[in-house]
N, C-alpha and C. Protein backbone atom coordinates (compact mmCIF):
# COMPACT_ATOMS: atom_id res chain seq x y z
N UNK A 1 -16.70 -11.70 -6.13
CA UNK A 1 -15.96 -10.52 -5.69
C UNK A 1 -14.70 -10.41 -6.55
N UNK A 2 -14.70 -9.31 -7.39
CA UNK A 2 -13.34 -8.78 -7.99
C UNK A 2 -12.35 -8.23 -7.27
N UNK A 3 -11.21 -8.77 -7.14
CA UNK A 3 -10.07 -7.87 -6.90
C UNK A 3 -9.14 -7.15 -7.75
N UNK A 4 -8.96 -5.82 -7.49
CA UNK A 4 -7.73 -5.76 -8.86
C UNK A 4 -6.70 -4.98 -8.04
N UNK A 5 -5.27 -5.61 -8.61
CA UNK A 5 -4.21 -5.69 -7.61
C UNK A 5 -3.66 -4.48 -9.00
N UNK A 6 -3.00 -3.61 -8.07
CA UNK A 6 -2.21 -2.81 -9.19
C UNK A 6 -0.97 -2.62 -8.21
N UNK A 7 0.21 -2.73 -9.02
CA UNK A 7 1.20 -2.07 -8.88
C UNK A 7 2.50 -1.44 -9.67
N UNK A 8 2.80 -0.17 -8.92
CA UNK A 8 3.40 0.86 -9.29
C UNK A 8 5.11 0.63 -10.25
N UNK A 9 5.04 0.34 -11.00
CA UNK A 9 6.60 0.06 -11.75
C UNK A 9 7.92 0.22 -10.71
N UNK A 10 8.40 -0.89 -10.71
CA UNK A 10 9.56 -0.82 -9.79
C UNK A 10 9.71 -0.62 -8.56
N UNK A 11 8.78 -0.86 -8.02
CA UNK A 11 8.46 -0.35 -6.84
C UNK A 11 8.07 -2.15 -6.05
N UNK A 12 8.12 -2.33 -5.06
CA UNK A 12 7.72 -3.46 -4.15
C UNK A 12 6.34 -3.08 -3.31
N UNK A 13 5.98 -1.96 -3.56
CA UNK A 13 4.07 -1.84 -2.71
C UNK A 13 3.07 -2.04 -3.74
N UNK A 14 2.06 -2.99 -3.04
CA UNK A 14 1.72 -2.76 -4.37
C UNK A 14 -0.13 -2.64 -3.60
N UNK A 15 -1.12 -1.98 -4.04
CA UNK A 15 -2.26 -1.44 -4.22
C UNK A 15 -3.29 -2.27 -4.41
N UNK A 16 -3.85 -2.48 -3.52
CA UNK A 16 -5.24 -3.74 -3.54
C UNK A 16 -6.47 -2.65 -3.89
N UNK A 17 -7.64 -2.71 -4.75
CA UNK A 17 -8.70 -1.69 -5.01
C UNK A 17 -10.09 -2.91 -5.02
N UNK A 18 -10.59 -3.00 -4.03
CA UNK A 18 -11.62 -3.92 -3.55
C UNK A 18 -12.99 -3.05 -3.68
N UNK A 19 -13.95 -3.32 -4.11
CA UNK A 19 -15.33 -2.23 -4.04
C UNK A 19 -15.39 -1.73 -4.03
N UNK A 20 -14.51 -0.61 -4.47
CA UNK A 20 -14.31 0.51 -4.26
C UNK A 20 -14.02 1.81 -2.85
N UNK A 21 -13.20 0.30 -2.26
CA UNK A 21 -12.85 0.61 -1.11
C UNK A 21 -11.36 0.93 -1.20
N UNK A 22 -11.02 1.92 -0.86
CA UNK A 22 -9.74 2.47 -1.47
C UNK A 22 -8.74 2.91 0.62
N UNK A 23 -8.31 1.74 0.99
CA UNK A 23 -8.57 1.73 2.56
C UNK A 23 -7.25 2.70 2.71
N UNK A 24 -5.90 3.08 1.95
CA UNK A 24 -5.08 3.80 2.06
C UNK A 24 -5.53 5.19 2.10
N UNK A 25 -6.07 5.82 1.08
CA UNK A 25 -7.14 6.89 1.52
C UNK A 25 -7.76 7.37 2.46
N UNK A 26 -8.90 6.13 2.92
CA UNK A 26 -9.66 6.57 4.06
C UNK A 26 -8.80 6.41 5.32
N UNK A 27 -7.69 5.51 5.25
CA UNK A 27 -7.32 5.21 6.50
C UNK A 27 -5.60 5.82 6.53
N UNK A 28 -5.82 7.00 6.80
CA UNK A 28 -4.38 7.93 6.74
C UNK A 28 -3.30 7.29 7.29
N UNK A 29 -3.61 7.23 8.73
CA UNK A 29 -2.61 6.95 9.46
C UNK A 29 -2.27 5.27 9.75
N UNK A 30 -2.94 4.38 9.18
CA UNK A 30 -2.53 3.27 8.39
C UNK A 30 -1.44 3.75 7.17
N UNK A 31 -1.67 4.00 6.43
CA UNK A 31 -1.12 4.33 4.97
C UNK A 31 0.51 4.65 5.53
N UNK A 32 0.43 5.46 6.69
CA UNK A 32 1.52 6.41 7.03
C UNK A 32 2.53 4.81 7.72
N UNK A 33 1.59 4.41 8.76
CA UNK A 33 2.60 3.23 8.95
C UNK A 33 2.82 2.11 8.67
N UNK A 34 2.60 1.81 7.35
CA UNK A 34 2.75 0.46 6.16
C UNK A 34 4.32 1.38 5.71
N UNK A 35 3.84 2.44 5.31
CA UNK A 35 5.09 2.90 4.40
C UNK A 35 6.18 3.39 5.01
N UNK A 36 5.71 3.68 6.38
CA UNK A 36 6.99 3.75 7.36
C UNK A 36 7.25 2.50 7.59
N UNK A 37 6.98 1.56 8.18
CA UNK A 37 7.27 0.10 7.91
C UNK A 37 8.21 -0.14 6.92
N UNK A 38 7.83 -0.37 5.77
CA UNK A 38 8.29 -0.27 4.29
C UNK A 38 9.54 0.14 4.39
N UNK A 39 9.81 1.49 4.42
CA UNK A 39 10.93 2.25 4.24
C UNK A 39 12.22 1.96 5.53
N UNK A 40 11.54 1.62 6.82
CA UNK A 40 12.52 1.08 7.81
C UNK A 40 12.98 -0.09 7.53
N UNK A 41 12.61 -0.98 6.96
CA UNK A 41 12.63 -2.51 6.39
C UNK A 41 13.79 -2.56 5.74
N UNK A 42 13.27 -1.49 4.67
CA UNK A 42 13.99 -1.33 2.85
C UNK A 42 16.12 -0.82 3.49
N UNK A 43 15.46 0.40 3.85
CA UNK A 43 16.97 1.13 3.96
C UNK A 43 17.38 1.11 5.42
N UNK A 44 16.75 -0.23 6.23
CA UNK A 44 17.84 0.15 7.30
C UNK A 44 18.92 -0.99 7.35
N UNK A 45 18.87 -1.73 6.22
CA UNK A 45 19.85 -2.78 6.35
C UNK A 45 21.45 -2.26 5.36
């Protein structure tokens, strides 16, 4: 099993692409609260 990890320049998220299972995509409202996560983490300190 290949994994390929990509991530975005300067940035701290970074993009797992497994079988072509792309789970941020299919799974919206996941996506929505990783990066709300993320962003409450980042700038509420």
């Amino acid at each position: 099993m290949e994994i390929e990890v990509r991530q975005i320049p300067k940035s701290q998220i970074i993009v797992f692409n497994e079988s072509n299972h792309h789970p941020f995509l299919e799974e919206k409202s996941l996506f929505r609260q990783v990066i709300s996560t993320y962003l409450k983490e980042t700038y509420s300190s």
